[in-house]
Protein backbone atom coordinates (compact mmCIF):
# COMPACT_ATOMS: atom_id res chain seq x y z
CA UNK A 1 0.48 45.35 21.47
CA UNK A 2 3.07 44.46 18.97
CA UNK A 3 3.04 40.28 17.99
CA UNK A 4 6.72 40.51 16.69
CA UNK A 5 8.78 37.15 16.47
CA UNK A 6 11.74 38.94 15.75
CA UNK A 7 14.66 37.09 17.46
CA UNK A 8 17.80 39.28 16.16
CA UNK A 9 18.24 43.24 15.28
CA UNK A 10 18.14 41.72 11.68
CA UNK A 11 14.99 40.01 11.56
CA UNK A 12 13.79 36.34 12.57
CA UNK A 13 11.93 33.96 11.20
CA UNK A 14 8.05 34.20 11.87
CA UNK A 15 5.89 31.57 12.86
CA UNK A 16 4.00 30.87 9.37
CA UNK A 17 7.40 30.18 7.81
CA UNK A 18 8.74 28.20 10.44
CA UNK A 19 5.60 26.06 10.00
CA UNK A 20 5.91 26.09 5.76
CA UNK A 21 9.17 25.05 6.24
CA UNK A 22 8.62 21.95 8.70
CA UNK A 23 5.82 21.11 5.85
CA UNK A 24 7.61 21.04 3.17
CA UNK A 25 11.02 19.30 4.89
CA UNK A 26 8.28 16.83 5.92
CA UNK A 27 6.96 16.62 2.32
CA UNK A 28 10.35 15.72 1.02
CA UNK A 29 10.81 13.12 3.48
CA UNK A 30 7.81 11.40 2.71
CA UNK A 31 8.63 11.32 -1.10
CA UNK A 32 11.76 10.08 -0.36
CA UNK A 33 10.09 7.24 1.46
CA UNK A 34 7.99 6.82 -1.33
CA UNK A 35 10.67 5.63 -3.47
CA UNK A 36 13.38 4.28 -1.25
CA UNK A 37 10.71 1.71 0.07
CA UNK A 38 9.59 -0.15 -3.18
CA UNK A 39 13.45 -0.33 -4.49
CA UNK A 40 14.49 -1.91 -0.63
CA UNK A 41 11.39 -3.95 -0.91
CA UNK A 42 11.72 -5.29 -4.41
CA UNK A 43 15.50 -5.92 -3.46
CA UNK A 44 14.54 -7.72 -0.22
CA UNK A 45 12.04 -9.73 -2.31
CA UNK A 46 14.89 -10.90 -5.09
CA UNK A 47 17.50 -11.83 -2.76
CA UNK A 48 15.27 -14.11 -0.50
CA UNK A 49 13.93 -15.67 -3.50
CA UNK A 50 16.93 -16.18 -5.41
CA UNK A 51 19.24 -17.12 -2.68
CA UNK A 52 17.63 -20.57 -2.44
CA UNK A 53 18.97 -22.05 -5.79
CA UNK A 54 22.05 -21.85 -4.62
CA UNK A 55 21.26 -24.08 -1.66
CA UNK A 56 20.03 -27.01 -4.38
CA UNK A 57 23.36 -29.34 -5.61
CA UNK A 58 22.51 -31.93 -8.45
CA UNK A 59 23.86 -34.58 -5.57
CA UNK A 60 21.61 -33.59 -2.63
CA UNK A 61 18.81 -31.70 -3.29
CA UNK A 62 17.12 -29.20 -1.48
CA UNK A 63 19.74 -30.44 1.25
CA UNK A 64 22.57 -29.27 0.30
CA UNK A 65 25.03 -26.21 1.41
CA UNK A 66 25.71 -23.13 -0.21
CA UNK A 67 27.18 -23.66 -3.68
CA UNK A 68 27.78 -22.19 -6.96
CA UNK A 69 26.62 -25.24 -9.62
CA UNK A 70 23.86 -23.11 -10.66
CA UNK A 71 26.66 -20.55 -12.43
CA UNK A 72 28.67 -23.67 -13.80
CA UNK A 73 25.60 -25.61 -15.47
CA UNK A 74 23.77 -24.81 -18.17
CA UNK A 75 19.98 -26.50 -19.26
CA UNK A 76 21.41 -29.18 -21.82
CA UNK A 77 19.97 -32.35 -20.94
CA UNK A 78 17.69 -30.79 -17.86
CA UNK A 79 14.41 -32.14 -18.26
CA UNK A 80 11.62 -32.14 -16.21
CA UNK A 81 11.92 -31.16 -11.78
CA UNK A 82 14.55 -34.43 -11.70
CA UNK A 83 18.68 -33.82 -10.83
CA UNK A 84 20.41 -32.54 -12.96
CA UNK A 85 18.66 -29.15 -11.86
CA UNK A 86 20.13 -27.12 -14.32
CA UNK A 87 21.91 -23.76 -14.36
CA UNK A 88 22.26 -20.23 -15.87
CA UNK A 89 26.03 -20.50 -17.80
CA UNK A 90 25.02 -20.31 -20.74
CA UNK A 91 22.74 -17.53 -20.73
CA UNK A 92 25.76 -15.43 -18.87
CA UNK A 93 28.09 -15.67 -21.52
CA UNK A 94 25.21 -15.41 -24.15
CA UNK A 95 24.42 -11.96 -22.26
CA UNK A 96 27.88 -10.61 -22.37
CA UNK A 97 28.75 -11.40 -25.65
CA UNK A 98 25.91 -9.79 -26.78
CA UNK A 99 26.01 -7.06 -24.43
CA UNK A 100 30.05 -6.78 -25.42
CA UNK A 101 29.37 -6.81 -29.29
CA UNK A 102 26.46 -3.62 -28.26
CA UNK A 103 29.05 -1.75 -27.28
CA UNK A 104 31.50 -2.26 -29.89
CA UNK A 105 29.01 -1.15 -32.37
CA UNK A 106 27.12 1.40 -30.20
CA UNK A 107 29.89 3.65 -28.72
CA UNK A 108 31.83 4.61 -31.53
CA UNK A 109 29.00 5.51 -33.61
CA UNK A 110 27.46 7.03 -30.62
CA UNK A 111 30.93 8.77 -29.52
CA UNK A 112 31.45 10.60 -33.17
CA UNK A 113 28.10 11.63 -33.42
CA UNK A 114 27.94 13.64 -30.13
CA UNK A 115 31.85 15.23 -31.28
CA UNK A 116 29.99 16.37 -34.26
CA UNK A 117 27.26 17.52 -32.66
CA UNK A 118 29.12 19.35 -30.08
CA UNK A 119 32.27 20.67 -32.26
CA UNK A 120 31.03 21.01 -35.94
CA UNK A 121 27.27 20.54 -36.54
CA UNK A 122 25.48 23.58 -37.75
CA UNK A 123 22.18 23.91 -39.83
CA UNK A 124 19.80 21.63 -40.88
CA UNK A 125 21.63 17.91 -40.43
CA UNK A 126 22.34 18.87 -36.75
CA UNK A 127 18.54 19.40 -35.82
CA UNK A 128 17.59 16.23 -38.00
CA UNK A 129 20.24 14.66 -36.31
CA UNK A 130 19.24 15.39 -32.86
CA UNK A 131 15.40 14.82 -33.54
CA UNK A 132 15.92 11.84 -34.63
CA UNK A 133 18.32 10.79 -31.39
CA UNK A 134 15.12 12.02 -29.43
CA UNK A 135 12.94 9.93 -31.31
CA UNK A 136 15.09 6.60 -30.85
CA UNK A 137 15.69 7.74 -27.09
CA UNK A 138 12.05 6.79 -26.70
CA UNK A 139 11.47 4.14 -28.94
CA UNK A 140 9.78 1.09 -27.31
CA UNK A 141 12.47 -2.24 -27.19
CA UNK A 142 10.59 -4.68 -28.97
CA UNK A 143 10.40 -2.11 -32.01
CA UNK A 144 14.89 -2.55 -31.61
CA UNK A 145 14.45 -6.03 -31.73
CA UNK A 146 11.64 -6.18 -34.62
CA UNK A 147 13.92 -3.74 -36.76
CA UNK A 148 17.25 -5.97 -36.37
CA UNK A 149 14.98 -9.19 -37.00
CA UNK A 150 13.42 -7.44 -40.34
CA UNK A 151 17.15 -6.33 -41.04
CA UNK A 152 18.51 -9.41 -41.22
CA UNK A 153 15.37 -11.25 -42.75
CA UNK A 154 16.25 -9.29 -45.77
CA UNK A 155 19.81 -10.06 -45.97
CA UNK A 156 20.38 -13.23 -44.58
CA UNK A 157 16.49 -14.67 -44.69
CA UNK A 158 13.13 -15.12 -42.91
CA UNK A 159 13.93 -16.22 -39.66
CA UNK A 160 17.18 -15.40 -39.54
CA UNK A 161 17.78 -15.63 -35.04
CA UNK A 162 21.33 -14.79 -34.19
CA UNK A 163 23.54 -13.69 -30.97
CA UNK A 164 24.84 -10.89 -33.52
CA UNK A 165 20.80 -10.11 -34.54
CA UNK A 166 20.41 -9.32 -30.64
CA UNK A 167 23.42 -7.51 -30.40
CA UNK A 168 22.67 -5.14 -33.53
CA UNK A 169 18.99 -4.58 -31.69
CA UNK A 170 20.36 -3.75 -28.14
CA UNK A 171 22.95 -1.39 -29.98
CA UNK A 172 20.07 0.78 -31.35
CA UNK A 173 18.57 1.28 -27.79
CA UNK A 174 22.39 1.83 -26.58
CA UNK A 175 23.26 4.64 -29.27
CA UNK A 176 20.69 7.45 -28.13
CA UNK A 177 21.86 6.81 -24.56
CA UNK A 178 25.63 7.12 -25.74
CA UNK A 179 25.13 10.15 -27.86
CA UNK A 180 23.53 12.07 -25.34
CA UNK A 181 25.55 11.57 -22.57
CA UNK A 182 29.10 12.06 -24.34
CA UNK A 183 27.10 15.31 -25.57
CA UNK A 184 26.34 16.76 -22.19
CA UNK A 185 30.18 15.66 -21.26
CA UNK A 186 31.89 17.31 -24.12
CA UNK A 187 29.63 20.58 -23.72
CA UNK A 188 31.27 20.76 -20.74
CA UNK A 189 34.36 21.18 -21.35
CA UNK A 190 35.29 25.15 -21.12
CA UNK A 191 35.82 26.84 -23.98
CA UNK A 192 39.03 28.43 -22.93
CA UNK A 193 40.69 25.04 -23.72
CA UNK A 194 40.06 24.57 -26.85
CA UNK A 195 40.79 28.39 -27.56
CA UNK A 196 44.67 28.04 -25.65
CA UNK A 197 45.16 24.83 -27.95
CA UNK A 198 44.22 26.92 -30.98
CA UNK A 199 46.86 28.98 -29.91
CA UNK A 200 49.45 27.09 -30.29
CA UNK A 201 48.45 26.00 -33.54
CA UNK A 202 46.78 22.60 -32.97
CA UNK A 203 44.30 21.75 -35.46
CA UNK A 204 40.96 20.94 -34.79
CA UNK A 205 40.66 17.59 -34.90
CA UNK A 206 43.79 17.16 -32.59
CA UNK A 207 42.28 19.21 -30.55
CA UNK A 208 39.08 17.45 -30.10
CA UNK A 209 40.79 14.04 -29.34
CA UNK A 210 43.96 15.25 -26.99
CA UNK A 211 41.40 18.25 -25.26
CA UNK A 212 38.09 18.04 -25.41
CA UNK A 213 37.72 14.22 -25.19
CA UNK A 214 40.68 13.74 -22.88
CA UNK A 215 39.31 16.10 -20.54
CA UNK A 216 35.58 14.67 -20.86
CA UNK A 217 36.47 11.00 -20.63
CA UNK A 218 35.00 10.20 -16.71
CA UNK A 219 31.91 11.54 -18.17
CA UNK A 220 32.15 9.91 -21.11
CA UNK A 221 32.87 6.47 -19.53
CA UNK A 222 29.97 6.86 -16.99
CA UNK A 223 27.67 7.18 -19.34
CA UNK A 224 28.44 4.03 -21.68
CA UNK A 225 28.30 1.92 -18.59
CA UNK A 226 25.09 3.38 -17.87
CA UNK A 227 24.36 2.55 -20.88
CA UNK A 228 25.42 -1.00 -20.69
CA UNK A 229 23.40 -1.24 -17.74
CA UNK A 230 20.58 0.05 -19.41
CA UNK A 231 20.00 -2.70 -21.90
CA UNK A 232 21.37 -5.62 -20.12
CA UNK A 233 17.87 -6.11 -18.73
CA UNK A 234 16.58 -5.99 -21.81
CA UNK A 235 14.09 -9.28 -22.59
CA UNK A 236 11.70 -8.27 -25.52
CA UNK A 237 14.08 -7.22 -28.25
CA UNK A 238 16.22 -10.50 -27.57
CA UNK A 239 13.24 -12.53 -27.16
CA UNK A 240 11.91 -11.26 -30.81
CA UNK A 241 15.88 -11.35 -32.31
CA UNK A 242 17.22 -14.32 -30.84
CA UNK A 243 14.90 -16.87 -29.36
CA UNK A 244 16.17 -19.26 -26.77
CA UNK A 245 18.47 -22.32 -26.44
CA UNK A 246 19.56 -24.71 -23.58
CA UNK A 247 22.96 -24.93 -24.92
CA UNK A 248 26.49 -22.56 -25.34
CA UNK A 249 27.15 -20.87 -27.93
CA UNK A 250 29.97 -18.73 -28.05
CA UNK A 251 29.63 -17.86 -31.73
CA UNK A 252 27.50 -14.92 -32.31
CA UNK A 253 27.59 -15.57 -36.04
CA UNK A 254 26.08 -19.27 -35.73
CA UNK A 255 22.99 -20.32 -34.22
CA UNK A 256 20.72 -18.72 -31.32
CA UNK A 257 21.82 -17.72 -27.83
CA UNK A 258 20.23 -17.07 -24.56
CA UNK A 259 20.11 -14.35 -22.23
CA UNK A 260 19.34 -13.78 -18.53
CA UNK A 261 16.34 -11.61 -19.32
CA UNK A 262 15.23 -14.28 -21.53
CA UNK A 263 15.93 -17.28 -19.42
CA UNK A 264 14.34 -15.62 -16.58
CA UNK A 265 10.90 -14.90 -18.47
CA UNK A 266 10.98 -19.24 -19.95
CA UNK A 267 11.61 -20.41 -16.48
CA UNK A 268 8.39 -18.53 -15.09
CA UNK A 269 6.55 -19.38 -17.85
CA UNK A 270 7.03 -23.38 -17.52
CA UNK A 271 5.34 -22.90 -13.85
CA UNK A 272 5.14 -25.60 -11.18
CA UNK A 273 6.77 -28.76 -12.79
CA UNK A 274 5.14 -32.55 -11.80
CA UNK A 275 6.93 -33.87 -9.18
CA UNK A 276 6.39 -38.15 -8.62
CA UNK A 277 9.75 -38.84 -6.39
CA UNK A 278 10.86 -37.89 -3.42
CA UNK A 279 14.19 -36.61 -4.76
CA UNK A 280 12.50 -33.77 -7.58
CA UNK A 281 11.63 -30.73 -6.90
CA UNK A 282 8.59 -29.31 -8.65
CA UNK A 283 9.22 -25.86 -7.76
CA UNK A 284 12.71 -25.62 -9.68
CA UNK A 285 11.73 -23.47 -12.13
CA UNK A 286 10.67 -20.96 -9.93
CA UNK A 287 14.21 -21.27 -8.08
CA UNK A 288 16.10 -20.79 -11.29
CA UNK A 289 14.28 -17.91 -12.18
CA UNK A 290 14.75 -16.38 -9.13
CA UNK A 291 18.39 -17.15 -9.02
CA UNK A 292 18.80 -15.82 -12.51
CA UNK A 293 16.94 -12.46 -11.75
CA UNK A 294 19.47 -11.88 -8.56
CA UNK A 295 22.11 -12.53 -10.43
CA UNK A 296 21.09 -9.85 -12.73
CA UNK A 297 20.51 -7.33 -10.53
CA UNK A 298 24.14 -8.13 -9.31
CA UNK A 299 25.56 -7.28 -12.54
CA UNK A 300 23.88 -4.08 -12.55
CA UNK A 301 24.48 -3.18 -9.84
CA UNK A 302 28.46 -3.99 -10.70
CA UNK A 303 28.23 -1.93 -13.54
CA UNK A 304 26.83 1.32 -11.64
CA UNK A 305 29.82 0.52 -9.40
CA UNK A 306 32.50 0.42 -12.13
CA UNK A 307 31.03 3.73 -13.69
CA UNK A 308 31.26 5.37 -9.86
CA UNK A 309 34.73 4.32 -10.12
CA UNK A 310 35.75 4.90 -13.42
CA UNK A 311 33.93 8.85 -12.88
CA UNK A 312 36.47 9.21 -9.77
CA UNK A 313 39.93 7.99 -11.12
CA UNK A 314 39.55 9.22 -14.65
CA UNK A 315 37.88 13.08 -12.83
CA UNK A 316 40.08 16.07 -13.05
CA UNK A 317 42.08 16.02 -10.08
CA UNK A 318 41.86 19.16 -8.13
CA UNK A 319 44.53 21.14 -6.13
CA UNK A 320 48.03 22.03 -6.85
């Protein structure tokens, strides 16, 4: 007696398939699990940890309403788990100055090199060239931060710690990131669109910047805000380069600046502080390095936001 499962004149599905298939949808729904659940859990974890410094005013304690003194204070003159509590200010600006100056140094030289790459690299110097971007592409960050603190040893002195020292050592993690994502971008770009500009006699290099790089920009764009993103978060090379302060400094050229990445990591450290009154709070370090972690993760997750964006209005639009 035939044991067909055939459901149609052109064949079903038989049983052992139908069972292969539920397995393996059931496989992939298990490995999603498997890393949905740490990221919701590790977010969970931030934001009810760092949601309670901004229940703590300088005036009222532990007592008080939501507020925002902990982004309008910096650590000058906090001492010990007495008001004033303290706040992260001056390790935001010290982040995106730092962060800013990466990227003024990292996408240019990170742009070109992925347009020569892509448009007039041949031979020898472009496989050097792209070895070598493999290489730094995995390089470990405190080796960044030890190479700009050796850098600028030698020019400047031992022990040279600068906001621009941090932002030469995040620019060499930035610049692998930059030059292979513009590369993928500009590669691309058809052919047939540098070969109708040709056509009409536009040189090369007019070509690249009003074609190829015109029409690759949302790619382009996405991936140096990835790249921002990237090295934001980035406490050992800064840590190494930099150093820490309580105060602002908005000159990268003078003096050493802090970070969030840093900040967070000298808060833990300090641990529970002594606590004698009634009105101190001996757990404040804790709070502030919560608070500065989900703060963080905000900007991060700002920046992956901006590069969605920026990827849809700068896209080719579609459609007549």
């Amino acid at each position: 007696m035939s044991t067909s499962t055939t459901l149609s004149p052109l064949g079903g599905i038989s049983r052992s398939r139908r069972i292969k298939n539920a397995g393996m949808t059931g496989i992939i729904y298990v490995a999603f699990a498997l890393a949905v659940v740490p990221l919701i859990w590790l977010a969970v974890t931030v934001i009810v940890n760092g949601i309670d410094i901004f229940f703590i005013s300088n005036a009222d304690g532990l007592d008080a309403g939501f507020n925002l003194e902990f982004l309008q204070q910096s650590m000058r003159g906090v001492f010990g788990s007495e008001a004033p509590y303290g706040g992260i200010l001056h390790a935001i600006w010290g982040t995106v100055l730092m962060t800013l100056a990466a990227t003024i140094i990292s996408v240019p030289i990170g742009l070109l090199t992925s347009i020569y790459l892509v448009e007039y690299g041949t031979g020898m110097l472009k496989r050097a060239i792209t070895f070598f971007v493999d290489v730094m592409t995995g390089i470990p960050s405190i080796v960044a931060g030890l190479f700009a603190y050796s850098l600028f040893a030698i020019i400047m002195g031992p022990g040279t710690k600068l906001g621009i020292v941090g932002a030469v050592a995040l620019s060499v993690l930035m610049i692998p990131v930059v030059v292979r994502s513009s590369e993928e971008m500009l590669r691309l770009v058809p052919n047939e669109l540098r070969e109708a500009s040709y056509a009409l006699g536009v040189p090369k290099w007019l070509t690249v910047i009003k074609v190829v790089v015109r029409t690759a920009i949302a790619g382009i764009t996405t991936g140096v805000t990835l790249a921002i993103a990237r090295v934001i978060g980035e406490t050992a090379p800064l840590l190494v380069a930099v150093g820490v302060t309580d105060s602002m400094n908005f000159n990268l050229f003078d003096g050493r600046m802090m970070s969030l990445p840093v900040f967070i990591i000298s808060e833990y450290e300090k641990g529970a502080l002594p606590c004698a009154t009634e009105t101190c709070i001996g757990e404040i370090t804790q709070y502030r390095a919560w608070g500065a972690a989900l703060v963080l993760i905000l900007i991060v997750m700002a920046l992956n936001l901006i590069a969605r964006l920026i990827a849809r209005y700068f896209s080719p639009k579609t459609g007549r």
